[in-house]
N, C-alpha and C. Protein backbone atom coordinates (compact mmCIF):
# COMPACT_ATOMS: atom_id res chain seq x y z
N UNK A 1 0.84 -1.17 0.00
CA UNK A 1 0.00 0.00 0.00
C UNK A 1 0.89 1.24 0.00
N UNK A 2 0.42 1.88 -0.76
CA UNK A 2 1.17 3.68 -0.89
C UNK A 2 0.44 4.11 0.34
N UNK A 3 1.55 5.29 0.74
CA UNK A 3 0.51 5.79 2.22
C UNK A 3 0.88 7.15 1.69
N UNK A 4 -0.13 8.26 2.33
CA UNK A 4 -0.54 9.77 2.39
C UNK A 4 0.66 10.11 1.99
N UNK A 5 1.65 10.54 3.02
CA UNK A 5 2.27 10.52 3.54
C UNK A 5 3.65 9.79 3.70
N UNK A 6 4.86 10.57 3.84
CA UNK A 6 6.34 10.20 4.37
C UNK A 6 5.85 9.74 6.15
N UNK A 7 7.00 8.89 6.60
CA UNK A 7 6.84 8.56 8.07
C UNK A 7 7.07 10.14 8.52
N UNK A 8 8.15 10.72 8.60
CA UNK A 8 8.42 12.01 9.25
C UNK A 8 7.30 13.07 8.79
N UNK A 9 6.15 13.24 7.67
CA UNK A 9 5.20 13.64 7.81
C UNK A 9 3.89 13.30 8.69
N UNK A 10 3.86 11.96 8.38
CA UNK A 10 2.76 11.17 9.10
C UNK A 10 2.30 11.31 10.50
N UNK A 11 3.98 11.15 11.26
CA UNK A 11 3.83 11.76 12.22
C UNK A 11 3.79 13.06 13.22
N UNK A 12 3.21 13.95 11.87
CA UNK A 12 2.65 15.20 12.41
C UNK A 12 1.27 15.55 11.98
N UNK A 13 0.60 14.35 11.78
CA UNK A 13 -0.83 14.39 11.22
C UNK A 13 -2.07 14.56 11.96
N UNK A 14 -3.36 14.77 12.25
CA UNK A 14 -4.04 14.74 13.48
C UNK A 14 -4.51 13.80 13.25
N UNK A 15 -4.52 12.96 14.15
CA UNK A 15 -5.35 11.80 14.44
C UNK A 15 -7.01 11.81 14.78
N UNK A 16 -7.42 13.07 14.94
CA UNK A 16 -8.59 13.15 14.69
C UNK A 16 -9.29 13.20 13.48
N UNK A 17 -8.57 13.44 12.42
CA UNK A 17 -9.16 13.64 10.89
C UNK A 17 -9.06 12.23 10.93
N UNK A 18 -7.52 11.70 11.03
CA UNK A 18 -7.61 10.06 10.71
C UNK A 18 -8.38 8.80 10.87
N UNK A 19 -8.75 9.32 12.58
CA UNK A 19 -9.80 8.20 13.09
C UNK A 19 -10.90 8.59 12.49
N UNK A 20 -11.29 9.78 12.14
CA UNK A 20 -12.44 10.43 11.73
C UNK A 20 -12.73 9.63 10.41
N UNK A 21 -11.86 9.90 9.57
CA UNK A 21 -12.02 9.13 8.23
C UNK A 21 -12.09 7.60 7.85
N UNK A 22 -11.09 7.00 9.17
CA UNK A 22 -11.28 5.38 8.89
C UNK A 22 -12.82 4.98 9.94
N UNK A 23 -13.28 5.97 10.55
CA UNK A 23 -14.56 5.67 10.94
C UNK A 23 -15.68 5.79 9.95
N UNK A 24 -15.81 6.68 9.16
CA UNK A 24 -16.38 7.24 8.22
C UNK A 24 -16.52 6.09 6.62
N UNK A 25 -15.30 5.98 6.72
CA UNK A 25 -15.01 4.90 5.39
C UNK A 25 -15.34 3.22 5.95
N UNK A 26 -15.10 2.87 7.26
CA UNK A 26 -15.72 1.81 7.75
C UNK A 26 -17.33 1.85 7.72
N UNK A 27 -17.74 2.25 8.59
CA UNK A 27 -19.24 2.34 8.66
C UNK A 27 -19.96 2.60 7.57
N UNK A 28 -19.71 3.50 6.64
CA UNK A 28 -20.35 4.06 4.81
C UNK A 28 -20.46 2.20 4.38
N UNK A 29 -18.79 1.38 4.42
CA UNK A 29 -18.62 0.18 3.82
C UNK A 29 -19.76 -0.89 4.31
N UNK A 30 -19.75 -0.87 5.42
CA UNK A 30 -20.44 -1.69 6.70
C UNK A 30 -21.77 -1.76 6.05
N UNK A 31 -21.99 -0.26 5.96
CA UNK A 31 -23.84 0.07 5.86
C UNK A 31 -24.42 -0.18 4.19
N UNK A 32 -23.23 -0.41 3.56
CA UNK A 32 -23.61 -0.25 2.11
C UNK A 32 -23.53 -1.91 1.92
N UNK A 33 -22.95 -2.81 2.86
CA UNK A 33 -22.45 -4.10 2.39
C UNK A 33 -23.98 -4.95 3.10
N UNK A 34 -24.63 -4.25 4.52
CA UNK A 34 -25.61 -4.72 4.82
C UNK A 34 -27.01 -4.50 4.00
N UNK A 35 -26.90 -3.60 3.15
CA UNK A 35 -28.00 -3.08 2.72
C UNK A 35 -28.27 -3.74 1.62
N UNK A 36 -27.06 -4.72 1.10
CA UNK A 36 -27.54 -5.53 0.11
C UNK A 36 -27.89 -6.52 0.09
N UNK A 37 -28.19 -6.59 1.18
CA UNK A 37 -28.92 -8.47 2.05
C UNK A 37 -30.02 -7.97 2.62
N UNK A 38 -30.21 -6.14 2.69
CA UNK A 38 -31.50 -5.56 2.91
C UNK A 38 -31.70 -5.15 4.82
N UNK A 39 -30.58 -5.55 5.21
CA UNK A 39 -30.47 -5.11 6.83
C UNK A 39 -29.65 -3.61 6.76
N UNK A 40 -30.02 -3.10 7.50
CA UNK A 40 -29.37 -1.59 8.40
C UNK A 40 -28.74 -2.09 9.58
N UNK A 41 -27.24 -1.13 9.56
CA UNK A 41 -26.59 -1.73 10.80
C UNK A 41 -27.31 -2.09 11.75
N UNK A 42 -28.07 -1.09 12.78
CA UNK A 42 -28.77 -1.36 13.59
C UNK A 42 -29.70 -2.29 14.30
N UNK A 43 -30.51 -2.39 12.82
CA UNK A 43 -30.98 -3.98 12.71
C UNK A 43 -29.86 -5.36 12.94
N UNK A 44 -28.96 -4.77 12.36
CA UNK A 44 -27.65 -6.16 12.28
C UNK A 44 -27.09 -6.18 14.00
N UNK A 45 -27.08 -4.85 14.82
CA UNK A 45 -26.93 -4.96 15.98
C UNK A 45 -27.97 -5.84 16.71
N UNK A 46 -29.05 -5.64 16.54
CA UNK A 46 -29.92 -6.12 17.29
C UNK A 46 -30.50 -7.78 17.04
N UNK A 47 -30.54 -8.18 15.79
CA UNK A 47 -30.18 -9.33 15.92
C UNK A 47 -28.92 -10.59 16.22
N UNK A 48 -27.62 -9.51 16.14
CA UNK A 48 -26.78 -10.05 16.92
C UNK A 48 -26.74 -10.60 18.10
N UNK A 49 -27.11 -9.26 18.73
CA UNK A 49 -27.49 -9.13 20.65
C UNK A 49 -28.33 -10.40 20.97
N UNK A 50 -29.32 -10.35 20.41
CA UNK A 50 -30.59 -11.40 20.12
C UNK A 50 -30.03 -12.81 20.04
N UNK A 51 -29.32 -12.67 19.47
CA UNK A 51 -28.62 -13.95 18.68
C UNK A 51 -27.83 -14.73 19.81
N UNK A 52 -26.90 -13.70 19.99
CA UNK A 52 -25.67 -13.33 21.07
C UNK A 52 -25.72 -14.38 22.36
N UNK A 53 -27.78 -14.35 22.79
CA UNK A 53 -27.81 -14.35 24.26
C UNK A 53 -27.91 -16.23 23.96
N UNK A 54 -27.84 -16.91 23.00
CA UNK A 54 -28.36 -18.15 23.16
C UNK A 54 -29.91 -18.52 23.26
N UNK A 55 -30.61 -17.02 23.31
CA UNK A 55 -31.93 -17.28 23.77
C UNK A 55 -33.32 -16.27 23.74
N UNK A 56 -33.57 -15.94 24.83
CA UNK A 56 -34.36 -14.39 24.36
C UNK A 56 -33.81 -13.37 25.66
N UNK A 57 -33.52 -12.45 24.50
CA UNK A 57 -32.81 -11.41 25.43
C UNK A 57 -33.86 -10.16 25.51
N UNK A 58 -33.90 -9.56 27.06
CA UNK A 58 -34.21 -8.63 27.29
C UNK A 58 -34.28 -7.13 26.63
N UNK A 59 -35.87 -6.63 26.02
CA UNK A 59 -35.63 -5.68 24.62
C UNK A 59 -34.76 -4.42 25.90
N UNK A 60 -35.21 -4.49 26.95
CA UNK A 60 -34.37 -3.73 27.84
C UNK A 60 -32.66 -3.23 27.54
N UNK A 61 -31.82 -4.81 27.66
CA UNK A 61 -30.78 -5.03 27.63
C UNK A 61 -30.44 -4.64 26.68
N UNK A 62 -31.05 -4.88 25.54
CA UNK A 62 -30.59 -4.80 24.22
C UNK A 62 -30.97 -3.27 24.01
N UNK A 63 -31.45 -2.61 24.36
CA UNK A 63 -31.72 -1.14 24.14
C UNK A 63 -30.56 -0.43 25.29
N UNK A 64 -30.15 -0.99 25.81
CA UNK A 64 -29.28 -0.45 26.95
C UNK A 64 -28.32 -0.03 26.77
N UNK A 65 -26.97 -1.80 25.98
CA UNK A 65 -25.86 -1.91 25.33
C UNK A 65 -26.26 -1.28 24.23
N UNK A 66 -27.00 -1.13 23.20
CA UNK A 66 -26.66 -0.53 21.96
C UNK A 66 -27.35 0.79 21.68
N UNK A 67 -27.46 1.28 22.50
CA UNK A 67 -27.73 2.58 22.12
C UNK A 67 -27.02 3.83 22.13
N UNK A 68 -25.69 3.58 22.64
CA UNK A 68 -24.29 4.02 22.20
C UNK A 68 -23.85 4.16 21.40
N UNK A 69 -23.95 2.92 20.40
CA UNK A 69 -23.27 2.46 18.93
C UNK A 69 -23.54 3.71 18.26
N UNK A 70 -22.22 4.44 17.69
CA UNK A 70 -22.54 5.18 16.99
C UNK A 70 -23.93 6.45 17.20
N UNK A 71 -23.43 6.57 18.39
CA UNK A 71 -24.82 7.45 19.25
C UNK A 71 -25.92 7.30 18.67
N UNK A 72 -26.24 6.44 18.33
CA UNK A 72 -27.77 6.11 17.74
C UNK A 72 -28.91 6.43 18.91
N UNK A 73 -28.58 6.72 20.09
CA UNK A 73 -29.75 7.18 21.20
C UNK A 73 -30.75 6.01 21.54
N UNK A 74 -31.20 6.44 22.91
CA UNK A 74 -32.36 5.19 22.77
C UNK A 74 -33.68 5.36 22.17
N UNK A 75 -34.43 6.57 21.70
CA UNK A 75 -35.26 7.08 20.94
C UNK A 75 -35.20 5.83 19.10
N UNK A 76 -34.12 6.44 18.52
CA UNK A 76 -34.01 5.53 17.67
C UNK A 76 -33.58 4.23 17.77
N UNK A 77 -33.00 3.68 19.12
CA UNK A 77 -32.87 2.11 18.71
C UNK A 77 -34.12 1.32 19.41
N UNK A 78 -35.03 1.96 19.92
CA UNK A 78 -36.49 1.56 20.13
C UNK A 78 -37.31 1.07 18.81
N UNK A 79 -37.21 2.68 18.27
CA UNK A 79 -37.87 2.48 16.89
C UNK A 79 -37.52 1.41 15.87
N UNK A 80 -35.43 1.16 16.16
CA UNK A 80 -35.16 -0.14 14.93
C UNK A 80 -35.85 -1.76 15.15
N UNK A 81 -35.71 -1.29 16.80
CA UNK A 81 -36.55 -2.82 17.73
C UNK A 81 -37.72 -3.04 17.00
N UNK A 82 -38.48 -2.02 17.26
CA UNK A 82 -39.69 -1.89 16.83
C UNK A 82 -39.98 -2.39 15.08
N UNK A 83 -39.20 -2.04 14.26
CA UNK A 83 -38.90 -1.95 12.95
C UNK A 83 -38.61 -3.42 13.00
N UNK A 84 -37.43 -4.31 13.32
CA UNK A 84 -37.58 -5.75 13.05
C UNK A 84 -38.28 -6.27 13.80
N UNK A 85 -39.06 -6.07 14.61
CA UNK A 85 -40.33 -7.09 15.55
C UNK A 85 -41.26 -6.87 13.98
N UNK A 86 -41.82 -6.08 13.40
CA UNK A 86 -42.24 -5.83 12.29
C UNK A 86 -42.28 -6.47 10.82
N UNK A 87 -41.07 -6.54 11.14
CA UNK A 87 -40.26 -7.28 10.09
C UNK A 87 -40.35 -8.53 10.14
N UNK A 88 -40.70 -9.43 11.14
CA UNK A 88 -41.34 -10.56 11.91
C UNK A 88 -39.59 -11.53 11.87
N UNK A 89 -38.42 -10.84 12.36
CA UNK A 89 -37.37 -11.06 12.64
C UNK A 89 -37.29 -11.71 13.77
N UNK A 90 -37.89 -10.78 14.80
CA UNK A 90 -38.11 -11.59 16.25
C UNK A 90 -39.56 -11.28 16.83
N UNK A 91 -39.30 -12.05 17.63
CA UNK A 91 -40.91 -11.91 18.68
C UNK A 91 -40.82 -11.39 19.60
N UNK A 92 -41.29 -10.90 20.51
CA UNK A 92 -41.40 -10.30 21.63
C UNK A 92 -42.29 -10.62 22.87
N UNK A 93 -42.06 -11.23 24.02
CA UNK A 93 -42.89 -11.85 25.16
C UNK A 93 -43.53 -10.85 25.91
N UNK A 94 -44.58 -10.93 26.71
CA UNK A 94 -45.62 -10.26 27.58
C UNK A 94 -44.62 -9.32 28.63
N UNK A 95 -43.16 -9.67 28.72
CA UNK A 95 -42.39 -9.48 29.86
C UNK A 95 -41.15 -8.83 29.12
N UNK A 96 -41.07 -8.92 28.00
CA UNK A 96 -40.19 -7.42 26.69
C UNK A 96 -38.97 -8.20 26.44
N UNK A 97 -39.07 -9.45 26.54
CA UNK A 97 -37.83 -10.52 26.02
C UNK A 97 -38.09 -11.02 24.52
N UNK A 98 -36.94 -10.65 23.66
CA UNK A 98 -36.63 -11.22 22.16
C UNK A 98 -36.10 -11.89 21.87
N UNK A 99 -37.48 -12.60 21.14
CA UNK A 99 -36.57 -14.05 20.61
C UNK A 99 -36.43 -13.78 18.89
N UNK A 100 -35.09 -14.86 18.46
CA UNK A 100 -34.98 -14.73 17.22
C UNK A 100 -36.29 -15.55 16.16
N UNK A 101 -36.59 -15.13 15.39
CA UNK A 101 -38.08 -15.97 14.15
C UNK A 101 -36.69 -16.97 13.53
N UNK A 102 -37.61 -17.39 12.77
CA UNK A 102 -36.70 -18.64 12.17
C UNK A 102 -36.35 -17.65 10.71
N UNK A 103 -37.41 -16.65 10.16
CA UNK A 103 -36.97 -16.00 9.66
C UNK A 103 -35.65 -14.73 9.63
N UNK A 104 -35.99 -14.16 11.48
CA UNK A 104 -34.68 -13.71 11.69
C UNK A 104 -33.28 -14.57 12.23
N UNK A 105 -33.50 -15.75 12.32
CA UNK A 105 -32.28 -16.65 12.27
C UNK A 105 -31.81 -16.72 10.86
N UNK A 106 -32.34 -16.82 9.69
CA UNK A 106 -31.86 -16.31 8.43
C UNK A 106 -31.33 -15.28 8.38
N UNK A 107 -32.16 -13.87 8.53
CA UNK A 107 -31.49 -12.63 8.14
C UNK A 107 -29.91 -12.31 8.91
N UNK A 108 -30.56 -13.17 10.30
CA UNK A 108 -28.90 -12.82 11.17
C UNK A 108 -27.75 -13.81 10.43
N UNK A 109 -27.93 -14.77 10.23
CA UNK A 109 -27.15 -15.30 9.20
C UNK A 109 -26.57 -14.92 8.08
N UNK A 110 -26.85 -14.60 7.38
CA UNK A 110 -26.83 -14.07 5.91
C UNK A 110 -26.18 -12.24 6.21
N UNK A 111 -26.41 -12.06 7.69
CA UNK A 111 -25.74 -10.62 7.90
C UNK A 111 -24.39 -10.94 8.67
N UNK A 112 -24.78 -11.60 9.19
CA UNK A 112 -23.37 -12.59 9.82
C UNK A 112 -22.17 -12.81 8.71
N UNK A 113 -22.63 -13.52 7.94
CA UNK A 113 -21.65 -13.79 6.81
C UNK A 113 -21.13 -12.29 6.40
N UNK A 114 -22.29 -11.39 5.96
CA UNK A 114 -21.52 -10.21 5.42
C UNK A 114 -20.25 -9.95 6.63
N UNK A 115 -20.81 -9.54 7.26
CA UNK A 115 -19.61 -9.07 8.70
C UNK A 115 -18.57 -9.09 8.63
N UNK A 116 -18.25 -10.96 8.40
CA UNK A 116 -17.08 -11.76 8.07
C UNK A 116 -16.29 -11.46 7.06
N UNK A 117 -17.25 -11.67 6.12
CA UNK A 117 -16.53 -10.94 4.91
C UNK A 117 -16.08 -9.90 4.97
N UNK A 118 -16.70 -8.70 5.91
CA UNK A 118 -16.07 -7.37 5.77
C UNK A 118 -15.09 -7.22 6.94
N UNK A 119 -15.26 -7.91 7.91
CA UNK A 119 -13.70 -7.90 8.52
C UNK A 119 -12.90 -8.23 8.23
N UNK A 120 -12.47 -9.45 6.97
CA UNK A 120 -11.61 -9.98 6.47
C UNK A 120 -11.04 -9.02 5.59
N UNK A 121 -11.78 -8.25 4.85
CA UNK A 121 -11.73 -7.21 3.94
C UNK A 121 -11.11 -6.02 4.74
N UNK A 122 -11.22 -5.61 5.77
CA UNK A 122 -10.83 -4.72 6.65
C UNK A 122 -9.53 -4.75 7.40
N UNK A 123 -9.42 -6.30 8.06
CA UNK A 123 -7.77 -6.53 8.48
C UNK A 123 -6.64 -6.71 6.99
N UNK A 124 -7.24 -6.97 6.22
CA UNK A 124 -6.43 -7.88 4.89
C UNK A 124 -4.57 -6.65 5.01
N UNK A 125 -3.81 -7.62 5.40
CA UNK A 125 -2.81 -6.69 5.28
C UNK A 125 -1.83 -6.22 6.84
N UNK A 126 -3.04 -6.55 7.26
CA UNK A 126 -3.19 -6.12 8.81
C UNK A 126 -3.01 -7.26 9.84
N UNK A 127 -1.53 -7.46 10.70
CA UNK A 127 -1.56 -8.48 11.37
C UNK A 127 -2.17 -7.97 12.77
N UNK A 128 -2.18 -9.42 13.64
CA UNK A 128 -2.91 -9.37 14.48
C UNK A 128 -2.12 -8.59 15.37
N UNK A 129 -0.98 -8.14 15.62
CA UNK A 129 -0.26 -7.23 16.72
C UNK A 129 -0.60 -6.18 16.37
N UNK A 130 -0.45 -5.71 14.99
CA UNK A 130 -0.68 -4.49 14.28
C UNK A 130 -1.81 -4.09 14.99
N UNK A 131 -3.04 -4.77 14.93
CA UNK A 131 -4.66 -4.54 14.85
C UNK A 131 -4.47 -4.19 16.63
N UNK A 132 -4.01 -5.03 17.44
CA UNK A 132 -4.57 -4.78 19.06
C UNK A 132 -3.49 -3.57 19.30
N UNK A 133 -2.29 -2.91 19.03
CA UNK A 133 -1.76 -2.02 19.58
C UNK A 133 -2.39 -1.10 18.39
N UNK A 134 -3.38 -0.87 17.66
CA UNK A 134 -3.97 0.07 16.89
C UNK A 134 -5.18 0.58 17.99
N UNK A 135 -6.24 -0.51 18.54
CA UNK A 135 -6.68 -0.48 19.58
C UNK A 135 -6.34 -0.25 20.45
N UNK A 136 -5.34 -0.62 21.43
CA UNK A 136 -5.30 0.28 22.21
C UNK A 136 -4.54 1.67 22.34
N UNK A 137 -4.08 1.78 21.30
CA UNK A 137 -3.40 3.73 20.78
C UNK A 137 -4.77 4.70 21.25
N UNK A 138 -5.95 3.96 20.31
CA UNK A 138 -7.09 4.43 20.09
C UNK A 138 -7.74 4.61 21.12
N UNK A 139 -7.68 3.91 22.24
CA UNK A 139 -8.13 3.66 23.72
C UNK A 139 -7.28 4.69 24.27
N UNK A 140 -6.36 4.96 24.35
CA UNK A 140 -5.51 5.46 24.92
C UNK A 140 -5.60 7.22 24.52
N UNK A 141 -6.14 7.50 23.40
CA UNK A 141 -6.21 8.59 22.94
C UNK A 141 -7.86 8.83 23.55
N UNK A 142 -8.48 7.98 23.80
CA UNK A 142 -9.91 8.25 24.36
C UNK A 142 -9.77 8.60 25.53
N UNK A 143 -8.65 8.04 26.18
CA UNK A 143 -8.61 8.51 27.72
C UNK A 143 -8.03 9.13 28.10
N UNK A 144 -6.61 9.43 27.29
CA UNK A 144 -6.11 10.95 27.51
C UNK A 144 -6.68 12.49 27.04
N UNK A 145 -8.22 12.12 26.68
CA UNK A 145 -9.03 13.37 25.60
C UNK A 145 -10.00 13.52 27.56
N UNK A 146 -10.56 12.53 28.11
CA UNK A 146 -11.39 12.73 28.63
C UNK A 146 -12.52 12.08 28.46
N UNK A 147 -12.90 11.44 27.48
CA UNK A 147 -13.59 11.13 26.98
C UNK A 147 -14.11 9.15 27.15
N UNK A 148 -15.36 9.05 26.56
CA UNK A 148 -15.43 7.35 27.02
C UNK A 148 -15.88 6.69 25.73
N UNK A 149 -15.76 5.19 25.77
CA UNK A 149 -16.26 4.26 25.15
C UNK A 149 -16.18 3.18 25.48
N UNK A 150 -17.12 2.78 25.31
CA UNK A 150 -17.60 1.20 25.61
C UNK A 150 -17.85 0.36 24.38
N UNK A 151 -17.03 -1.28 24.45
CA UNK A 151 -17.67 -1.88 23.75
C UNK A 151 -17.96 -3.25 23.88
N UNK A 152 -19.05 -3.74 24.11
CA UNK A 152 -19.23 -5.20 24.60
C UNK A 152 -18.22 -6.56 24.46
C-alpha cells in the first residue's frame, strides 16, 4: 500500500481527521455491504445481541448496550426494535424478552456472513499485533481526551 504521507510527515498528522475518516469509510462500507442483504446496521446490531444471548434477550438489555453504537440514542434504537419485531425477525414476550423468528435466524445469518466478509476485507494486510496495539493507541487517545467508550 502507498501511504498519504512520508513517516516524518505522518507523524505530524491529526489523528482526529484520521480516526475520523477510517470511521467514516468503515461504517459508509459496513452500511452499504448490509444493505444488500436488505439489513441496516442497527438492525444487524440487534439481531446479533438477540442472537448473542443463546436465547431471548431482554428488549431492555438490548436497548441499553446498543444505544451508544454510533450514538444512535435510545429514541431511535427503540424504533429499529420496533422496525424488526415488524419485520417478523423476532418476537417479543408479555415481559419485553426477544426471541430470534426462524426467519430472523436467516437474516442474522446471511448478515453474519456479510460481517465476516467485511472484517476480512478490513484486516487484509493487517496483522494481528498491528490490529490490538492500533486499539489500544485508540483507547488510549480516548482517555487521555477525557472522553469514554464502551464496547461489549
Amino acid at each position: 500500500m502507498e501511504y498519504s504521507h512520508s513517516d516524518a510527515e505522518l507523524i505530524r498528522q491529526p489523528i482526529g481527521y484520521w480516526s475520523w475518516a477510517a470511521s467514516k469509510a468503515v461504517v459508509s462500507r459496513t452500511r452499504a455491504a448490509l444493505a444488500q442483504v436488505g439489513t441496516t446496521q442497527p438492525q444487524w446490531w440487534i439481531l446479533a445481541q438477540v442472537a448473542g444471548a443463546g436465547g431471548a434477550k431482554a428488549r431492555a438489555e438490548v436497548s441499553r448496550v446498543l444505544r451508544g453504537y454510533l450514538d444512535t440514542g435510545p429514541r431511535a434504537l427503540e424504533e429499529e426494535i420496533d422496525r424488526t419485531l415488524a419485520l417478523g425477525w423476532l418476537t417479543e414476550d408479555a415481559t419485553g424478552r426477544l426471541n430470534l423468528t426462524e426467519v430472523g435466524r436467516a437474516r442474522h445469518g446471511e448478515a453474519a456472513a456479510v460481517q465476516a466478509g467485511l472484517e476480512a476485507e478490513r484486516r487484509a494486510g493487517i496483522s494481528d499485533a498491528e490490529y490490538l496495539t492500533t486499539l489500544k493507541v485508540l483507547q488510549r487517545f480516548i482517555h487521555n481526551t477525557g472522553g469514554s467508550a464502551w464496547h461489549h
